[in-house]
C-alpha atoms as a PDB file:
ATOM      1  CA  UNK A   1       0.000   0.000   0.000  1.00  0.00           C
ATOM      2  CA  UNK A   2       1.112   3.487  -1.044  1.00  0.00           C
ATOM      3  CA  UNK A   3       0.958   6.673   1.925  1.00  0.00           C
ATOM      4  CA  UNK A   4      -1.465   8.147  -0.372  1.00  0.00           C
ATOM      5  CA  UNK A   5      -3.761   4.773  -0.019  1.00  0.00           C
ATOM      6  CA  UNK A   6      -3.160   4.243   3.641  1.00  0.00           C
ATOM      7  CA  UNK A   7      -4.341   8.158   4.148  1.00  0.00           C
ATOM      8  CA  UNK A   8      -7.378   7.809   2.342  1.00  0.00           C
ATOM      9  CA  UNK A   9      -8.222   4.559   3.815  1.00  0.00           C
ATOM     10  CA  UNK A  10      -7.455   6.483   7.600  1.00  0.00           C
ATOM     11  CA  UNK A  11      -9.490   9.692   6.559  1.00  0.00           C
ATOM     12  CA  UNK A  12     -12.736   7.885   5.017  1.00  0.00           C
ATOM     13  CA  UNK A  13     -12.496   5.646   8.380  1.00  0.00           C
ATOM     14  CA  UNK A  14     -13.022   8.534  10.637  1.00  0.00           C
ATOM     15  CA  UNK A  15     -15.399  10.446   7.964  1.00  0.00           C
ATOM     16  CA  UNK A  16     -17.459   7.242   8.393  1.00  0.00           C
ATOM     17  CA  UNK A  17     -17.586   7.232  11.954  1.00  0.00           C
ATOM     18  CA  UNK A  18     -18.752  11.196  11.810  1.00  0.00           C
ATOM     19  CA  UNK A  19     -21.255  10.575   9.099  1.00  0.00           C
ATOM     20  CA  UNK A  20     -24.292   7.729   9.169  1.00  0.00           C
ATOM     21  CA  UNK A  21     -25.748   7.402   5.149  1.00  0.00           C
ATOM     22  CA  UNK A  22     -28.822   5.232   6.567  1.00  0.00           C
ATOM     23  CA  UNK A  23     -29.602   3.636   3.232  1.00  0.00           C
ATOM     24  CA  UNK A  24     -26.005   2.552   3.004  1.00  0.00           C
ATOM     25  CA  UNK A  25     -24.496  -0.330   4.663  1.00  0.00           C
ATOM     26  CA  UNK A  26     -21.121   0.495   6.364  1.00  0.00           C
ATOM     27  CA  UNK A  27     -19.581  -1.455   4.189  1.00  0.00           C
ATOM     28  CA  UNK A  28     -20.307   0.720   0.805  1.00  0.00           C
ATOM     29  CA  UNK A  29     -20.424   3.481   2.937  1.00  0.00           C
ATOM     30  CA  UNK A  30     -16.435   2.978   3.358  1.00  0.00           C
ATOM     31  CA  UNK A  31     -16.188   2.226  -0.093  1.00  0.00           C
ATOM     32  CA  UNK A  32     -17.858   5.717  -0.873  1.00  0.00           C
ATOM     33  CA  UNK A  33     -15.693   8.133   1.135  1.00  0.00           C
ATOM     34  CA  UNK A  34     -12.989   6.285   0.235  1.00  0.00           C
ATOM     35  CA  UNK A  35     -13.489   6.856  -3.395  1.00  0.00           C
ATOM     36  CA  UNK A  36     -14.770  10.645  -2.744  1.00  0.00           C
ATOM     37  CA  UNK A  37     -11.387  11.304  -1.190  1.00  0.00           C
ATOM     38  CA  UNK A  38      -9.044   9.618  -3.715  1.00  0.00           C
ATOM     39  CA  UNK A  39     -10.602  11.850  -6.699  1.00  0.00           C
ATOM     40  CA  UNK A  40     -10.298  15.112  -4.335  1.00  0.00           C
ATOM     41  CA  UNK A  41      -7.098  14.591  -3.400  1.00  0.00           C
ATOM     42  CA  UNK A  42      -6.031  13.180  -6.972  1.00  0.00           C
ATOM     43  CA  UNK A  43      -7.559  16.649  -8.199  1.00  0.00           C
ATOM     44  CA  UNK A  44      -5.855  18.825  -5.568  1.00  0.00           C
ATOM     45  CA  UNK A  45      -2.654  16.909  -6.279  1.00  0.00           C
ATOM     46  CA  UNK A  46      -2.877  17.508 -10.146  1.00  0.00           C
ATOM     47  CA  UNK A  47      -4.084  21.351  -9.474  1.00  0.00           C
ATOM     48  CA  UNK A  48      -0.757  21.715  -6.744  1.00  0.00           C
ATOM     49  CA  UNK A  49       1.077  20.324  -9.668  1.00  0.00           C
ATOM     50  CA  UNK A  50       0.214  22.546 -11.960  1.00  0.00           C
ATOM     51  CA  UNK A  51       1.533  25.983 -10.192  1.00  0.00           C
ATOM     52  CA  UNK A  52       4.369  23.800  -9.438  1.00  0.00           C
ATOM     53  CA  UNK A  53       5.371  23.886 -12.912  1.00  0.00           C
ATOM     54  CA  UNK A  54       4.471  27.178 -13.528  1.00  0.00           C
END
């Protein structure tokens, strides 16, 4: 597992434990904030990039 993959996993853990999506089982629930935070940090990673190069 990659930092970036262990982070995400860690953050969508305690996002999950904050937030309760009733019609959700926990289990897709994970699943979701996991995949919510991997395409917002991929964008802000890609956007940081970008002035980088600048």
């Amino acid at each position: 597992m990659t930092d970036k993959t262990i982070l995400i996993k860690e953050l969508a853990t305690r996002i999950n434990k904050l937030l309760d999506i009733p019609i959700i089982n926990e289990q897709n629930e994970q699943a979701f904030f996991e995949f919510m935070l991997s395409f917002l940090l991929n964008v802000f990673l890609d956007e940081l990039d970008k002035q980088l190069i600048k």
